[in-house]
Structure formats: structure tokens, C-alpha cells
C-alpha atoms as a PDB file:
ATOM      1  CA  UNK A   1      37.107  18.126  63.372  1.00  0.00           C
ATOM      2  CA  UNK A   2      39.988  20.175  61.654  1.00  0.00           C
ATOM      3  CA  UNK A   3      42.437  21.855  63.877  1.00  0.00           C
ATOM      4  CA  UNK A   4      42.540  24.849  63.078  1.00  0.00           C
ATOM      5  CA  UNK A   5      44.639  27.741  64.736  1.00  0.00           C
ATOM      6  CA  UNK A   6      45.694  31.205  64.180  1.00  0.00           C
ATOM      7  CA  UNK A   7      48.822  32.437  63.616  1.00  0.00           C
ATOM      8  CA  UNK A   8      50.020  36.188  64.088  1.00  0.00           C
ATOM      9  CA  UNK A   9      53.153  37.992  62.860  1.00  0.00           C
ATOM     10  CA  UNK A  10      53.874  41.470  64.189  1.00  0.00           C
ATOM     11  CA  UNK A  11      55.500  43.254  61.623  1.00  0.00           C
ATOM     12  CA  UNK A  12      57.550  46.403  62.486  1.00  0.00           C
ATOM     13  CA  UNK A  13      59.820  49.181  62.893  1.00  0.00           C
ATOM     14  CA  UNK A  14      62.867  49.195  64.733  1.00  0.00           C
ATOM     15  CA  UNK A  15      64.354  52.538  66.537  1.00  0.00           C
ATOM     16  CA  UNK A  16      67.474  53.208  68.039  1.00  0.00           C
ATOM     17  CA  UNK A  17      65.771  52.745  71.809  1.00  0.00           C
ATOM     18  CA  UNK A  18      65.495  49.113  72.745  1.00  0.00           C
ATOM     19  CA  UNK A  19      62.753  49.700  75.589  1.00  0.00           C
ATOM     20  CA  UNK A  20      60.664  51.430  72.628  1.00  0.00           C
ATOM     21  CA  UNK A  21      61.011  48.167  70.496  1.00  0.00           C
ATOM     22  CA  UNK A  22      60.350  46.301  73.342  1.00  0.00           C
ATOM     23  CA  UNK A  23      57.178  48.524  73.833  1.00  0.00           C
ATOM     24  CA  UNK A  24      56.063  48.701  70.590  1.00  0.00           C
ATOM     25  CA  UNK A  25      56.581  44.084  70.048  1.00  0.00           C
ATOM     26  CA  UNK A  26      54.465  43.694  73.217  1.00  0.00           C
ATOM     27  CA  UNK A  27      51.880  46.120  71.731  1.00  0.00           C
ATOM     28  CA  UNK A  28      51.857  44.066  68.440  1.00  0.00           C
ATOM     29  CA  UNK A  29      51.499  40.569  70.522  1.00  0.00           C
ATOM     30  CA  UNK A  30      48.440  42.243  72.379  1.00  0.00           C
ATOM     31  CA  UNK A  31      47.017  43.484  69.184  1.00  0.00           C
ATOM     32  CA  UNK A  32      47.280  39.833  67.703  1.00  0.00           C
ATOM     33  CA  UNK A  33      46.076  38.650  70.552  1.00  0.00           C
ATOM     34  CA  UNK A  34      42.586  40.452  70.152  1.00  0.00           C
ATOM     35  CA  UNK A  35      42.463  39.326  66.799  1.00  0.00           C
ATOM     36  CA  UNK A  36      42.225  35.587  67.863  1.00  0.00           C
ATOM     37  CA  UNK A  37      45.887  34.659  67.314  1.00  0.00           C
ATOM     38  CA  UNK A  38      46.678  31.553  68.806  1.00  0.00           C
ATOM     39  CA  UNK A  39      50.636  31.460  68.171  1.00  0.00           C
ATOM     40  CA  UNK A  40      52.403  34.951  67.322  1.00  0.00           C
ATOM     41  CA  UNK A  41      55.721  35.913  66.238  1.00  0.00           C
ATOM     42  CA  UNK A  42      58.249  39.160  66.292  1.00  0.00           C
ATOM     43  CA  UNK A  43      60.879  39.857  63.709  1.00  0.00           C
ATOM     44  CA  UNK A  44      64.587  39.064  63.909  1.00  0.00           C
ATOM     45  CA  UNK A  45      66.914  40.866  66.406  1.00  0.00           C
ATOM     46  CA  UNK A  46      63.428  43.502  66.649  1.00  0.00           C
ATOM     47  CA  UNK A  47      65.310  45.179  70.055  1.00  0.00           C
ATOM     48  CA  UNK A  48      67.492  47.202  67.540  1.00  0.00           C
ATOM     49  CA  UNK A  49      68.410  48.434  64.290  1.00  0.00           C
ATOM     50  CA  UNK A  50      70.018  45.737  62.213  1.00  0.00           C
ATOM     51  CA  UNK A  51      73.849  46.707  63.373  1.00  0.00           C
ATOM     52  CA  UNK A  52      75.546  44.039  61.202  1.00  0.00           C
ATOM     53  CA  UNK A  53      75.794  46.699  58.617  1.00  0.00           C
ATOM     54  CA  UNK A  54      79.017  47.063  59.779  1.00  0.00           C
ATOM     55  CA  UNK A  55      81.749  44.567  60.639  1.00  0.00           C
ATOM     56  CA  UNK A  56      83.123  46.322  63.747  1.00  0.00           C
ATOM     57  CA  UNK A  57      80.277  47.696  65.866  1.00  0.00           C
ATOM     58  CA  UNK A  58      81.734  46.828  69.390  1.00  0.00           C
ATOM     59  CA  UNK A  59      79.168  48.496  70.456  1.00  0.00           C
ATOM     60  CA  UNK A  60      76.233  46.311  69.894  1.00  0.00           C
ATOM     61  CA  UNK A  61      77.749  43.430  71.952  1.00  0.00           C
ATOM     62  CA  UNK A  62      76.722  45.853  75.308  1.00  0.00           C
ATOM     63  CA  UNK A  63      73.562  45.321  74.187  1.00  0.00           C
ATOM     64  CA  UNK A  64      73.292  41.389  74.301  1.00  0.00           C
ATOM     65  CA  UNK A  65      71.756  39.924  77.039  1.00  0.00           C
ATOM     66  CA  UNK A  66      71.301  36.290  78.824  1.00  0.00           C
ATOM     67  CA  UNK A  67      68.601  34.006  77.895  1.00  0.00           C
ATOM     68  CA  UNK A  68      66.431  33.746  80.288  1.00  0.00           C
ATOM     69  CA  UNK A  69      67.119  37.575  81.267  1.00  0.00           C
ATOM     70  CA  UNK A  70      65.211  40.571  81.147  1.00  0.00           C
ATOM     71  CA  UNK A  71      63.692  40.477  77.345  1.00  0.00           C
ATOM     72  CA  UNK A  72      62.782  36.950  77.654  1.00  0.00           C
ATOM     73  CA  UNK A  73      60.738  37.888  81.323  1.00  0.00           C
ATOM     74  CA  UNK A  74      58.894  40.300  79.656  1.00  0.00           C
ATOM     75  CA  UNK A  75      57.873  37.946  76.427  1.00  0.00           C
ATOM     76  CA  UNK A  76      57.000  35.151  78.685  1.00  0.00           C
ATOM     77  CA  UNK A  77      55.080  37.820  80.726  1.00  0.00           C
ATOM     78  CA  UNK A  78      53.032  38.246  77.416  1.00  0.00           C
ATOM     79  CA  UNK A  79      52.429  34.993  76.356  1.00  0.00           C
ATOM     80  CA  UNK A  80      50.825  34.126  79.348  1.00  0.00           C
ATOM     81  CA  UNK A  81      48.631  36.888  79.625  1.00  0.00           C
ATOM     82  CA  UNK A  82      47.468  36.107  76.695  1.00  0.00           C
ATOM     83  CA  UNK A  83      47.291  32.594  76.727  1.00  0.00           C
ATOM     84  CA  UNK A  84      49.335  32.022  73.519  1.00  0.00           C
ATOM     85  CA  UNK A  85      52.594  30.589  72.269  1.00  0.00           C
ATOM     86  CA  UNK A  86      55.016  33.136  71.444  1.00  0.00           C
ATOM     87  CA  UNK A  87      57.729  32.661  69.101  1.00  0.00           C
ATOM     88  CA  UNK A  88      60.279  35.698  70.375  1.00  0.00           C
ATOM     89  CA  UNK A  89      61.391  37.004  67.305  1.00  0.00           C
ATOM     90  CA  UNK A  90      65.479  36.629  67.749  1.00  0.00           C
ATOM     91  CA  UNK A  91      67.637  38.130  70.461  1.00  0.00           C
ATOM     92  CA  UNK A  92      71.606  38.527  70.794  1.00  0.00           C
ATOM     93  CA  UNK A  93      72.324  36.281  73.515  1.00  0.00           C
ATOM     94  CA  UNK A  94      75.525  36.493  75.656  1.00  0.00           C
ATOM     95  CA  UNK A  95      76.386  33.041  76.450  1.00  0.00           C
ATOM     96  CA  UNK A  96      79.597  32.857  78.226  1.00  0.00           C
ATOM     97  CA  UNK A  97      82.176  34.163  76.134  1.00  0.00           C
ATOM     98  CA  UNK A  98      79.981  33.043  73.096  1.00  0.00           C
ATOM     99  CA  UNK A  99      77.269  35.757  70.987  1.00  0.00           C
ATOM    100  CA  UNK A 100      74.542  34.360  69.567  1.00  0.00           C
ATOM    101  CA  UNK A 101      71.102  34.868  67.375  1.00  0.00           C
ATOM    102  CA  UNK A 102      68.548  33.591  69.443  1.00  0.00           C
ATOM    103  CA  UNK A 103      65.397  32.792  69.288  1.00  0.00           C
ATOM    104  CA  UNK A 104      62.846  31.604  72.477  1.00  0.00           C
ATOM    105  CA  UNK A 105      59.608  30.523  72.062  1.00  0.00           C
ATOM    106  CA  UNK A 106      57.266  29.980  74.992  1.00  0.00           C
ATOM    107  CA  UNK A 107      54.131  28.034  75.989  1.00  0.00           C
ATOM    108  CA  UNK A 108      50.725  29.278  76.869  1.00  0.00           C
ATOM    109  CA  UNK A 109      51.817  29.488  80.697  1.00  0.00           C
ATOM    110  CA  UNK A 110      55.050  31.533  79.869  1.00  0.00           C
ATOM    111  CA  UNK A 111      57.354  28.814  80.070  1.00  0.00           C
ATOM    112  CA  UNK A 112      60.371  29.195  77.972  1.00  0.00           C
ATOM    113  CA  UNK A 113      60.223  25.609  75.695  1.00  0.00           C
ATOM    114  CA  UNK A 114      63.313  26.135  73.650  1.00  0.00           C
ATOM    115  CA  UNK A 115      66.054  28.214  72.584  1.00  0.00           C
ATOM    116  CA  UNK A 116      66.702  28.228  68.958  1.00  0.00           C
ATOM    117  CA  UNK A 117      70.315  29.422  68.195  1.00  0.00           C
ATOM    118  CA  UNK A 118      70.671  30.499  64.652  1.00  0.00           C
ATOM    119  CA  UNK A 119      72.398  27.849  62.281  1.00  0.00           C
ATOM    120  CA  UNK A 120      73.426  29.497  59.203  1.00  0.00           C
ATOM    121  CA  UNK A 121      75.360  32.959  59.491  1.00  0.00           C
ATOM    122  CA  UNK A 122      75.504  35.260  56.740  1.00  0.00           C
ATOM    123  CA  UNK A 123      78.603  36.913  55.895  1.00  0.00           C
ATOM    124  CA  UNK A 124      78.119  38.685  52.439  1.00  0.00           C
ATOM    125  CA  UNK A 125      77.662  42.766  51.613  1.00  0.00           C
ATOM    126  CA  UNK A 126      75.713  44.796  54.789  1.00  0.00           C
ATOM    127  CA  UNK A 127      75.230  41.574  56.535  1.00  0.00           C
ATOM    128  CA  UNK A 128      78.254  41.065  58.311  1.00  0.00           C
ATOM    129  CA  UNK A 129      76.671  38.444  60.893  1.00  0.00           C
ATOM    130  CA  UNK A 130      80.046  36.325  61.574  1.00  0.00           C
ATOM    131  CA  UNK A 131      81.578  39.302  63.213  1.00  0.00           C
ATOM    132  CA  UNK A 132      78.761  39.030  66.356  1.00  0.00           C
ATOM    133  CA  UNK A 133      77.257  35.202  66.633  1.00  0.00           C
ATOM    134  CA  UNK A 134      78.693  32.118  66.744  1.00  0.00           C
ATOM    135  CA  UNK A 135      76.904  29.564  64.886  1.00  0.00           C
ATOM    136  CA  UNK A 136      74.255  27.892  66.845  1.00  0.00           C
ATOM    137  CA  UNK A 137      74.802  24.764  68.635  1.00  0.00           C
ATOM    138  CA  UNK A 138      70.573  24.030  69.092  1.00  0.00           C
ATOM    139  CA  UNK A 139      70.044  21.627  66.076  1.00  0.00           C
ATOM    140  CA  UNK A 140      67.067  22.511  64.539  1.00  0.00           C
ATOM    141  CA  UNK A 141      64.015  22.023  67.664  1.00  0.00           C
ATOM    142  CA  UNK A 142      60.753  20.867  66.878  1.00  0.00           C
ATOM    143  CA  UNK A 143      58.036  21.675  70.007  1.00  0.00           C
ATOM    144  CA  UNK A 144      54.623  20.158  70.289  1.00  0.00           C
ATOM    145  CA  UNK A 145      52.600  23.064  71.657  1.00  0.00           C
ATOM    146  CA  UNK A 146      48.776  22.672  72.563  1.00  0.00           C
ATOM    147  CA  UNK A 147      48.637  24.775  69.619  1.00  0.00           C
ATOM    148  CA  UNK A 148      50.534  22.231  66.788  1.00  0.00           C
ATOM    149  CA  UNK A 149      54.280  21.525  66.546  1.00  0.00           C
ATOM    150  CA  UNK A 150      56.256  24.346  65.352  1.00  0.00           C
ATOM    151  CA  UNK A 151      60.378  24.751  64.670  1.00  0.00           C
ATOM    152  CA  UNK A 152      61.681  28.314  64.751  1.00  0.00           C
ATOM    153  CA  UNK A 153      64.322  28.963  62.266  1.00  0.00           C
ATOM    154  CA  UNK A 154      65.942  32.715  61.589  1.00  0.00           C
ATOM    155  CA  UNK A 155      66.368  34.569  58.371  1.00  0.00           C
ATOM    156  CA  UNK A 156      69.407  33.217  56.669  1.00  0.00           C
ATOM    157  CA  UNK A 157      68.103  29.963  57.566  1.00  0.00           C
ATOM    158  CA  UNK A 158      65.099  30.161  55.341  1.00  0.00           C
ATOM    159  CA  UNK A 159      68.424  29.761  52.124  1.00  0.00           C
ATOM    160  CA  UNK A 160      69.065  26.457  53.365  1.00  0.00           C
ATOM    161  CA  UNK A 161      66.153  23.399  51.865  1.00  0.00           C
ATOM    162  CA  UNK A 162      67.798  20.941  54.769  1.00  0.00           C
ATOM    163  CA  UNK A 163      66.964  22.821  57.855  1.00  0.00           C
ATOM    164  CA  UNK A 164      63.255  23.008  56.570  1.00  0.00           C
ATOM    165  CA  UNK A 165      63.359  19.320  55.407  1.00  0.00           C
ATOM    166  CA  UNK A 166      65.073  18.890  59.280  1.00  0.00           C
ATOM    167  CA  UNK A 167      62.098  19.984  60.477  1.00  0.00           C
ATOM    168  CA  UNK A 168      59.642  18.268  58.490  1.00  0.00           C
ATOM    169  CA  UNK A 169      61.074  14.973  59.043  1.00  0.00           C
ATOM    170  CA  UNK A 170      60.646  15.807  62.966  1.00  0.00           C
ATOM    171  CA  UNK A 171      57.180  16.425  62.553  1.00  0.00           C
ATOM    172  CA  UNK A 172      56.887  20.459  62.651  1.00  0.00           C
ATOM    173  CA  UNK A 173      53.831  21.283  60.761  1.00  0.00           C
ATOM    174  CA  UNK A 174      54.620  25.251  60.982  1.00  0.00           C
ATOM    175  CA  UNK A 175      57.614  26.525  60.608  1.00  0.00           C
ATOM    176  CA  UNK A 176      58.646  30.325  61.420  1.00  0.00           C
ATOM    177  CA  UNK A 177      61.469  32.076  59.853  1.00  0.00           C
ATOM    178  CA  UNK A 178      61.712  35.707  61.966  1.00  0.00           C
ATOM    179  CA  UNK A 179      64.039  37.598  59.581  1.00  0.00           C
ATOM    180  CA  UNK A 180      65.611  40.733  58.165  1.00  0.00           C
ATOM    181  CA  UNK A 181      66.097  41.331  54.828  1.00  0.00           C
ATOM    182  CA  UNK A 182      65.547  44.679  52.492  1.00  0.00           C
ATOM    183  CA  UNK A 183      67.332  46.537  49.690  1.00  0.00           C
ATOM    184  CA  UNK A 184      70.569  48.064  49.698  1.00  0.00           C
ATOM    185  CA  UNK A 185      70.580  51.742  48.467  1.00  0.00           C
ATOM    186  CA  UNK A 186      71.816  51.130  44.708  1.00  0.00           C
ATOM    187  CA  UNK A 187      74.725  53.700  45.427  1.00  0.00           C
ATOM    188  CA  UNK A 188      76.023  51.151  48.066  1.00  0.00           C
ATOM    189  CA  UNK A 189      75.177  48.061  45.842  1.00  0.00           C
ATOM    190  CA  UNK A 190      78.494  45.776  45.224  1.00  0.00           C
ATOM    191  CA  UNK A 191      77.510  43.857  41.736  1.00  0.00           C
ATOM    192  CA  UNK A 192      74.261  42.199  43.567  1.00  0.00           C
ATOM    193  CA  UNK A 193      71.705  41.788  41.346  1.00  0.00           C
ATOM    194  CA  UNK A 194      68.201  40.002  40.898  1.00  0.00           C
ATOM    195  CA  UNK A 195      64.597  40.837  42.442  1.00  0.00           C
ATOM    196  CA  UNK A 196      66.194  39.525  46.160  1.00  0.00           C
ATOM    197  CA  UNK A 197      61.996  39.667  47.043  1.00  0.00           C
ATOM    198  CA  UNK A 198      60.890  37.356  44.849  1.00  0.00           C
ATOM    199  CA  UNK A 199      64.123  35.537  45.465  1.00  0.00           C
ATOM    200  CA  UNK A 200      63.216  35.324  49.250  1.00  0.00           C
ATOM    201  CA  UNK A 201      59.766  34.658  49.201  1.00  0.00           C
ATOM    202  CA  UNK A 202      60.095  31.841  46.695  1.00  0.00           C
ATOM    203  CA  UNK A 203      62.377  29.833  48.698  1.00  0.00           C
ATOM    204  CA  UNK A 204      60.648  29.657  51.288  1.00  0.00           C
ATOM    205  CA  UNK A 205      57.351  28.741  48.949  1.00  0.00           C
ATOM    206  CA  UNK A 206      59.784  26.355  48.205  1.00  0.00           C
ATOM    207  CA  UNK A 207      59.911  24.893  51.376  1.00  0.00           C
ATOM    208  CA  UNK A 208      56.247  24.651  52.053  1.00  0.00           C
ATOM    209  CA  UNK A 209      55.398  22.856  48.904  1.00  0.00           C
ATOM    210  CA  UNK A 210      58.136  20.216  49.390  1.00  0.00           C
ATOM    211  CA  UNK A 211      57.589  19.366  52.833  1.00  0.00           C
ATOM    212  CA  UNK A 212      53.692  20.380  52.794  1.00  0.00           C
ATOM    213  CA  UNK A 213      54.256  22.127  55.674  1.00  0.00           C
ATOM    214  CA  UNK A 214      53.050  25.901  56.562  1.00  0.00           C
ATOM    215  CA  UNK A 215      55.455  28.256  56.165  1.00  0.00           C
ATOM    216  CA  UNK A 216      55.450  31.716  58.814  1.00  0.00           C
ATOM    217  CA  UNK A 217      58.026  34.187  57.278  1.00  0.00           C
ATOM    218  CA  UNK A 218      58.197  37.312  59.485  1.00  0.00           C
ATOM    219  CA  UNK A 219      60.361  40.588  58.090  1.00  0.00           C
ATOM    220  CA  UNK A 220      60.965  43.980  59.739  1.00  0.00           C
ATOM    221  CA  UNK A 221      60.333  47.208  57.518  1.00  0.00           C
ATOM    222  CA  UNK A 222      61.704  50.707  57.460  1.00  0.00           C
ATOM    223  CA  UNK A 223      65.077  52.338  56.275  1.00  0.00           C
ATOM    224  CA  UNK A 224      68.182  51.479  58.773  1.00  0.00           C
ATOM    225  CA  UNK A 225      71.384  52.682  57.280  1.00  0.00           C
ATOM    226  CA  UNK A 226      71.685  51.468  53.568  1.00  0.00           C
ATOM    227  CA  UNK A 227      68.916  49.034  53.771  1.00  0.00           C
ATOM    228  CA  UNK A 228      65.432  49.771  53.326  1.00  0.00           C
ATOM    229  CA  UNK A 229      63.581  46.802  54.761  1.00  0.00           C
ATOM    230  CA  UNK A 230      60.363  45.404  52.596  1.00  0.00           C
ATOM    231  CA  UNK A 231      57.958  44.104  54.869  1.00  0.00           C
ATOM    232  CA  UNK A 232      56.399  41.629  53.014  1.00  0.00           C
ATOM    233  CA  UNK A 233      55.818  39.015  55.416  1.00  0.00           C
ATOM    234  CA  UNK A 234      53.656  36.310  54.662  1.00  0.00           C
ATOM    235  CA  UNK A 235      51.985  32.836  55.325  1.00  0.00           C
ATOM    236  CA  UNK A 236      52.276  29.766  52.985  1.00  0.00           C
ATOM    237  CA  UNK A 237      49.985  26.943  53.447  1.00  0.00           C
ATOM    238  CA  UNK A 238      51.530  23.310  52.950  1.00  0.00           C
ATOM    239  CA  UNK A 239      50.428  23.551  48.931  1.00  0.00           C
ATOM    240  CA  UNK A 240      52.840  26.464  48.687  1.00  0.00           C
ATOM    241  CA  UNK A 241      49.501  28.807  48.418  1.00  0.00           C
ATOM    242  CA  UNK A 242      50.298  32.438  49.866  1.00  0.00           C
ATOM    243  CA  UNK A 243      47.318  32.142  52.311  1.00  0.00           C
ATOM    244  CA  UNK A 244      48.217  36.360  54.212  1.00  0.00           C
ATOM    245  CA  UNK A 245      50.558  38.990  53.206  1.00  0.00           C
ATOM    246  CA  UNK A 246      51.782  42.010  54.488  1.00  0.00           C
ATOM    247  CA  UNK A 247      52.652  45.393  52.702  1.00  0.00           C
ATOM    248  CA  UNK A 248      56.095  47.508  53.957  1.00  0.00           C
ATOM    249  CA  UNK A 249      54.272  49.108  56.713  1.00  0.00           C
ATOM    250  CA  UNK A 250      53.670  48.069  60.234  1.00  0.00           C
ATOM    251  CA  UNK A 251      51.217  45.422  60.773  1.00  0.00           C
ATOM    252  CA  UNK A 252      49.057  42.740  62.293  1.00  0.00           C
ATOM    253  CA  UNK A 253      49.209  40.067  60.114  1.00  0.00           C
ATOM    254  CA  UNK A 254      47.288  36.638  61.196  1.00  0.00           C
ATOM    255  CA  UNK A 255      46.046  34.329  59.571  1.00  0.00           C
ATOM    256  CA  UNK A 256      43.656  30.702  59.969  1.00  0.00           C
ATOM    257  CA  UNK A 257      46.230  27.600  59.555  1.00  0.00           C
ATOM    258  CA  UNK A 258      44.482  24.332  59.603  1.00  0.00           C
ATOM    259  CA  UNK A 259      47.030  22.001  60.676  1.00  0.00           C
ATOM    260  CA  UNK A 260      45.048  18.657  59.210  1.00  0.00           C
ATOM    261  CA  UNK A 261      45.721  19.689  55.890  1.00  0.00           C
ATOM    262  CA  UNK A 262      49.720  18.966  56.781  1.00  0.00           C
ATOM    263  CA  UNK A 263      49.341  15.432  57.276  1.00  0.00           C
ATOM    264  CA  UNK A 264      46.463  14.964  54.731  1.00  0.00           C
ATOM    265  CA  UNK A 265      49.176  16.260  51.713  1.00  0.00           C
ATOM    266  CA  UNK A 266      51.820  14.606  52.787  1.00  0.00           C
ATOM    267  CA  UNK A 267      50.388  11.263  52.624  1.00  0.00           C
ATOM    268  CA  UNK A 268      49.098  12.563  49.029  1.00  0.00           C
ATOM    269  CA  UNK A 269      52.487  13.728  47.824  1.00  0.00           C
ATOM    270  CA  UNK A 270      54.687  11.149  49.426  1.00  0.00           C
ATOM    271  CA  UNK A 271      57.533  13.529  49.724  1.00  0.00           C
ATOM    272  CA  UNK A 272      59.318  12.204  52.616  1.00  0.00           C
ATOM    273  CA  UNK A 273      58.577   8.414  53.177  1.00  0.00           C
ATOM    274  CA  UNK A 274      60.163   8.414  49.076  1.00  0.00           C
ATOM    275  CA  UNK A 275      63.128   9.937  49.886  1.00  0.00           C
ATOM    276  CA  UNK A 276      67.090   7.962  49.286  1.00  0.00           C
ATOM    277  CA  UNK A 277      69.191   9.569  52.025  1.00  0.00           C
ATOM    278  CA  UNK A 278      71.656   6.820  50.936  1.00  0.00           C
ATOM    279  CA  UNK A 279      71.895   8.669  47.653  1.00  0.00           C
ATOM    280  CA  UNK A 280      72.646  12.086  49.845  1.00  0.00           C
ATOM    281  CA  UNK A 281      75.910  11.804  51.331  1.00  0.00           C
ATOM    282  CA  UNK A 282      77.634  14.600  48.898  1.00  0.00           C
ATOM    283  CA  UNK A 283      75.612  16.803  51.386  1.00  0.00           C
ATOM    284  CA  UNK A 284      77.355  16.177  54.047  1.00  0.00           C
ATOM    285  CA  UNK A 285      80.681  15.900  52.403  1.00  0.00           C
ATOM    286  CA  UNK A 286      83.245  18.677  53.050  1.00  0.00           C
END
């Protein structure tokens, strides 16, 4: 019997009030709940606008919080009233004296199962993500959920063919990428060119066809500052086939992932067992 499951990515706005996008993520995990998703995911940082427009927004660091703490009661509220494994979008955990881009996922009885600090941190035009979060110190976590094994990556990440193939190797067979990327107005533009879209979604394509793994990538949409966020979230079955997509409006999207067909290609396509790493040291050199 295949095993198939049903993921669900919840799509949205984000507004200036972070009990309203708090409000309005719940809502979306209910509605993908009815629909018959068995795992769902929120966006990146979905508790506010995207404030790493701006290098030196002291204020946003009032609004990190612990992890567990108040946001992360009220997701694992959610995913077990709904029975499902919810991948939290990210959060900006206060650690200590540390910041970071977080993301929890928990199990089907609301237990938190791991904390997924953001590896790679942009630091390029509008996306000024050094200035607020350290870079993580998780590695990159595989889970084995009663609904497959996942690993929860964030935005940036999704740039980066070695987290994915990270994954892979420890047996994820879904892997999520909760992110925030749009355009920037062209009047704000500093010589960055190329359809960044296609650019986006193709890497991560990338990804699933490479490691024959699915591929969950999860976007916000709406106009914050000088970015108008596309939407466009999708999910990629382990052939690289773009199986649901989303439009640049708020959404629902799920889709029917049948996790056999993960193990089935890989043994076709041979990708990892005919790997060299002893040919792959430059990647590690400084």
C-alpha cells in the first residue's frame, strides 16, 4: 500500500499586528485541516512584516520571543487539535543574548520535535538578515513523524544544494522551505537583475530532482515596504514535477504526496549511493 499523505501550505498576508497574523495562520492551519492535510506549514517570520528591509530596526528585536513561549503554545495548541504535524513557519527567537530565525515543528500530540535555527543568512539589498539572527547552530534536523520524515529549512536556505543534499542523505523524504521572497519596486532596484521567480522556484526544482525528494516551498504575498511578495508557493514531487501551485493571493494550498515514490526513484536514479565525497573537499575549504 502507498503512503500517501497530504501536505498543506497556508499562504498569506502579513499586517503590522502580530495577534492578527497569529489569528489569521491558525485560521489557515484549520482550513487545511478540513481539507485533509496531514502535515501543514506557515510562511517565514508570518508574525510580522518582513522588517529586514532595513539594517537598523531596533525595534523588531522587542518583538522576539523564547522558544517554547507564547507563539509556539498556541501552534502546538493547533496541531493537536487537529491531529497534524505542524511545521511553524519561522519565528525570531530570543535565545540568551543570541536572535535567531526559527523554525518549530510539532507532532500530532503538540509536542514541540525540533527547533530548526536558520543556517544561511542573507545579507544583500532589502534583506538585511545579519543585522537580527545569528546563524543557526541546529544542523540541518531530519524528524520521523507518523506522517513521513521531514527537515525544515528557511528561505535563504533553499540557495544552498548541500543543506538539501544534508537532508536527503539523513533520510527526509519532504523537505519544507517557509520563506520570503518578492520584487523590489524597480525605483529601489540596485543593478539586480534576472526573473528572481523563476530563479527561486528552479532551485529548489533543483533540489527535488537530485535528491528525489518532495520539495514544500511556502512564500508570503502582499506589498511590505519596497517588496511586493509573489506568492507562488508550490509542491515538487521527487521527479522535480510541480505537483500544486499557488497564485499571489492568500491561500490553501495542499496537496497528495506519496512518500513511496521517494525511495522507489532513488534506487532508480542512484543519486546518492554514487556519490565521491572524497572528491568534495573544496566545499568545505575556506
Amino acid at each position: 500500500m502507498s503512503r500517501v499523505v497530504v501536505v498543506g501550505l497556508v499562504q498569506m498576508r502579513m499586517s503590522a499586528d502580530p495577534a492578527d497574523n497569529l489569528e489569521r495562520a491558525l485560521k489557515g492551519v484549520a482550513e487545511a485541516a478540513a481539507l485533509g492535510a496531514n502535515i501543514v506549514c506557515l510562511p517565514e517570520l508570518f508574525l510580522s512584516p518582513y522588517f529586514c528591509q532595513k539594517p537598523d530596526d531596533t525595534s523588531a528585536f522587542d518583538t522576539a520571543e523564547p522558544i517554547p513561549g507564547p507563539s509556539t503554545e498556541a501552534l502546538s495548541e493547533a496541531a493537536k487539535k487537529y491531529g497534524i504535524v505542524l511545521v511553524g513557519g519561522s519565528l525570531f527567537e530570543k535565545s540568551g543574548l543570541k536572535f535567531y530565525n526559527t523554525t518549530p515543528v510539532f507532532d500530532t500530540d503538540g509536542t514541540l520535535i525540533t527547533s530548526y535555527r536558520k543556517t544561511h543568512i542573507p545579507e544583500d539589498f532589502l534583506y538585511h538578515e545579519q543585522h537580527y539572527f545569528t546563524p543557526g547552530d541546529t544542523g540541518i534536523p531530519v524528524v520521523d513523524t507518523k506522517f513521513g520524515k521531514l527537515c525544515p529549512l528557511i528561505c535563504y536556505d533553499q540557495w544552498y544544494p548541500e543543506a538539501a543534499r544534508i537532508a536527503a542523505l539523513k533520510g527526509a523524504e519532504i523537505i519544507f522551505y517557509p520563506t520570503a521572497i518578492g520584487l523590489i519596486d524597480p525605483d529601489a532596484e540596485e543593478n539586480i537583475t534576472g526573473d528572481w521567480e523563476s530563479m527561486w522556484r528552479n532551485a529548489m526544482l533543483g533540489h527535488a530532482a537530485v535528491n528525489n525528494v518532495f520539495v514544500c516551498a511556502l512564500n508570503r504575498v502582499g506589498k511590505e515596504g519596497a517588496i511586493t511578495f509573489w506568492g507562488g508557493s508550490f509542491v515538487a514531487d521527487p521527479a522535480s514535477k510541480v505537483v500544486a501551485q499557488a497564485g499571489d493571493s492568500e491561500c490553501v494550498l495542499t496537496a497528495e504526496c506519496d512518500l513511496d515514490r521517494v525511495k522507489a526513484l532513488q534506487d532508480a536514479w542512484r543519486f546518492l549511493p554514487n556519490r565521491r565525497p572524497g572528491e568534495y573537499g573544496t566545499i568545505t575549504e575556506s
